[in-house]
C-alpha atoms as a PDB file:
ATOM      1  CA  UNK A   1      -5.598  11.313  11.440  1.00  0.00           C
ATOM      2  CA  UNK A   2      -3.146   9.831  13.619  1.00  0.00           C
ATOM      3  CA  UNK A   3      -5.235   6.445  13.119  1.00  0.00           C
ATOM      4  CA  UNK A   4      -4.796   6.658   9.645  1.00  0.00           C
ATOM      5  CA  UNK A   5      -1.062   6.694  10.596  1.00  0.00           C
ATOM      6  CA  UNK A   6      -0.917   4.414  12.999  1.00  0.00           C
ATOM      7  CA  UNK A   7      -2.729   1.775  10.050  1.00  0.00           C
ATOM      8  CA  UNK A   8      -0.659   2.823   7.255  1.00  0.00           C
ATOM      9  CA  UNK A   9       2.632   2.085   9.560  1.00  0.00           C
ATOM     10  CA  UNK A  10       1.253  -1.495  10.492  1.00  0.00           C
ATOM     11  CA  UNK A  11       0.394  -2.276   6.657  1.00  0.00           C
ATOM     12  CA  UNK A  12       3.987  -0.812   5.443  1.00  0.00           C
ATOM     13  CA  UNK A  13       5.335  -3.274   8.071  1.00  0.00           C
ATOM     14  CA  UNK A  14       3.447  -6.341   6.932  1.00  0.00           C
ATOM     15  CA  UNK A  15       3.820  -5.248   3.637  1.00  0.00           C
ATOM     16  CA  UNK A  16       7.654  -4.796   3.417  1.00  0.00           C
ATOM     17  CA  UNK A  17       7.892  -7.978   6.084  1.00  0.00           C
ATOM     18  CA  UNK A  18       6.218  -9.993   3.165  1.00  0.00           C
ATOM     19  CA  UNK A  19       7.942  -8.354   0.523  1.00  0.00           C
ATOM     20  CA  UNK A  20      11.593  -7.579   1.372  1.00  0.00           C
ATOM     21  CA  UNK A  21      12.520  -6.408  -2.250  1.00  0.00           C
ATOM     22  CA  UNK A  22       9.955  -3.351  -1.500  1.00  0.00           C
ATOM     23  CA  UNK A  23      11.547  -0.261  -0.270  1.00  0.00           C
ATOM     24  CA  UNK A  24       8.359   1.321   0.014  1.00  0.00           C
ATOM     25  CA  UNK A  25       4.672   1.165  -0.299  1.00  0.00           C
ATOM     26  CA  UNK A  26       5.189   3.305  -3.473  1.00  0.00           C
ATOM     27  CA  UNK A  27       6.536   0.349  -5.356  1.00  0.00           C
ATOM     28  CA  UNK A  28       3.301  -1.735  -5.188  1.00  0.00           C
ATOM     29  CA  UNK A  29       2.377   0.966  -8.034  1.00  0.00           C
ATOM     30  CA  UNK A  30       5.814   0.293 -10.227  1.00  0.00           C
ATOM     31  CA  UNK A  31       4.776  -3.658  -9.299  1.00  0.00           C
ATOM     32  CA  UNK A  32       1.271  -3.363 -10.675  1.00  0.00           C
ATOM     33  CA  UNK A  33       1.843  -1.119 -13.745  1.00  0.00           C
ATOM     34  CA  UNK A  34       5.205  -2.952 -15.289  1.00  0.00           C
ATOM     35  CA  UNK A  35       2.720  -6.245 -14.858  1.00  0.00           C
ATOM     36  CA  UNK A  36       4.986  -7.680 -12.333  1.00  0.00           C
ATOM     37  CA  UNK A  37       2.508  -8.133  -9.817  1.00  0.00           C
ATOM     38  CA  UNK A  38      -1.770  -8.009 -10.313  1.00  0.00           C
ATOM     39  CA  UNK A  39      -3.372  -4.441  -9.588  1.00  0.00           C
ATOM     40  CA  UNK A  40      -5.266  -6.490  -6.800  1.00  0.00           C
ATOM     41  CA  UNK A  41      -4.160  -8.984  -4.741  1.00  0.00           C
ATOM     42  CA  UNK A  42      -2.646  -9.649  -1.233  1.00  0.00           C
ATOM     43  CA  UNK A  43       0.702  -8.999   0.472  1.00  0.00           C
ATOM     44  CA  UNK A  44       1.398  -9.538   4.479  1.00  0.00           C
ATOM     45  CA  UNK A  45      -2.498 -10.545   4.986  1.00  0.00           C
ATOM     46  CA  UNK A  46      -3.980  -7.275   3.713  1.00  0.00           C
ATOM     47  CA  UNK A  47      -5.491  -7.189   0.536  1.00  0.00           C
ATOM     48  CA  UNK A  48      -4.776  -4.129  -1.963  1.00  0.00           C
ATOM     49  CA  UNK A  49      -5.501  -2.624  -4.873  1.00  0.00           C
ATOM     50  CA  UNK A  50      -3.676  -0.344  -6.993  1.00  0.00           C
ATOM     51  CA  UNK A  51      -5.780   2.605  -8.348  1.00  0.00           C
ATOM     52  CA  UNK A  52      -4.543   5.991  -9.810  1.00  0.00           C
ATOM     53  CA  UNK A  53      -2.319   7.576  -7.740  1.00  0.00           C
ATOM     54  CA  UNK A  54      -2.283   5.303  -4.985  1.00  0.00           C
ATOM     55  CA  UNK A  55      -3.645   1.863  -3.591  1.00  0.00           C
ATOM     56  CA  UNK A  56      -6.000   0.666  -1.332  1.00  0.00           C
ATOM     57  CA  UNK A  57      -4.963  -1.898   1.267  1.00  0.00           C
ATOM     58  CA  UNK A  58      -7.555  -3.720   3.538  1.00  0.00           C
ATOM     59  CA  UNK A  59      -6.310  -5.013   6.548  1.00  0.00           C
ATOM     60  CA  UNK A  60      -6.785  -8.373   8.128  1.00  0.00           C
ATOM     61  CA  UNK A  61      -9.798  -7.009  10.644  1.00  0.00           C
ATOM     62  CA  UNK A  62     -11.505  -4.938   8.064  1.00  0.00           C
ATOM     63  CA  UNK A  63      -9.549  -1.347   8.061  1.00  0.00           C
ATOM     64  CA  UNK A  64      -9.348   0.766   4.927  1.00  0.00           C
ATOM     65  CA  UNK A  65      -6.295   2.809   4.615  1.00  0.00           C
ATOM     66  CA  UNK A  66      -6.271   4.131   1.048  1.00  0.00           C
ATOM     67  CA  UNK A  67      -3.178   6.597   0.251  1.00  0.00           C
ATOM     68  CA  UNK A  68      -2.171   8.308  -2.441  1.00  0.00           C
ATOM     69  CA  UNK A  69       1.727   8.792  -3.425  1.00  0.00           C
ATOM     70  CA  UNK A  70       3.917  11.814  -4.703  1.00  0.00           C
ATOM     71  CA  UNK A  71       5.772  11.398  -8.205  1.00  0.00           C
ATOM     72  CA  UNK A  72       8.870  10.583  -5.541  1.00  0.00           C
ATOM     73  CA  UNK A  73       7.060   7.895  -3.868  1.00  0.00           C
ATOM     74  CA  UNK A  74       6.345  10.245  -0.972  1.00  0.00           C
ATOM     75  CA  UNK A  75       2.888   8.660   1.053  1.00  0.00           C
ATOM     76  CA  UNK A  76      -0.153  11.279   1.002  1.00  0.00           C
ATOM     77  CA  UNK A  77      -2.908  11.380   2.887  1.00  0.00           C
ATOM     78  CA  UNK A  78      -6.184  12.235   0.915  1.00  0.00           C
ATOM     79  CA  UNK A  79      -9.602  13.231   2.858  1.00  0.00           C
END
């Protein structure tokens, strides 16, 4: 668990650092479903893609973090 955390910190970085306008990983979602931004793609060297409830992100050496989000944005983790 507190891997999963210490990955989905270091994406949010690289994410937002990429992406200033973002206020949080949440928005990827809003992004991708207004059509703003493609429901795959890459941000800040990972590579994502928006599914569901959440998104995927792949990180430059191979990591999977894939969380979910609350109706407020909140981050979830899913087993």
């Amino acid at each position: 668990m507190l891997g999963f955390v210490g990955a989905l910190g270091a994406a949010r970085a690289a994410v937002r650092e990429s992406m200033p306008s973002l206020d949080r990983l949440a928005d990827l979602l809003v992004l991708a479903r207004s059509g703003e931004i493609s429901r795959r793609g890459e941000v800040g060297g990972y590579s994502y893609a928006v599914h569901g409830a959440g998104c995927r992100l792949a990180s430059p050496n191979g990591s999977d973090i894939d969380v979910d989000f609350a109706a407020d944005g909140t981050e979830l983790f899913d087993f």
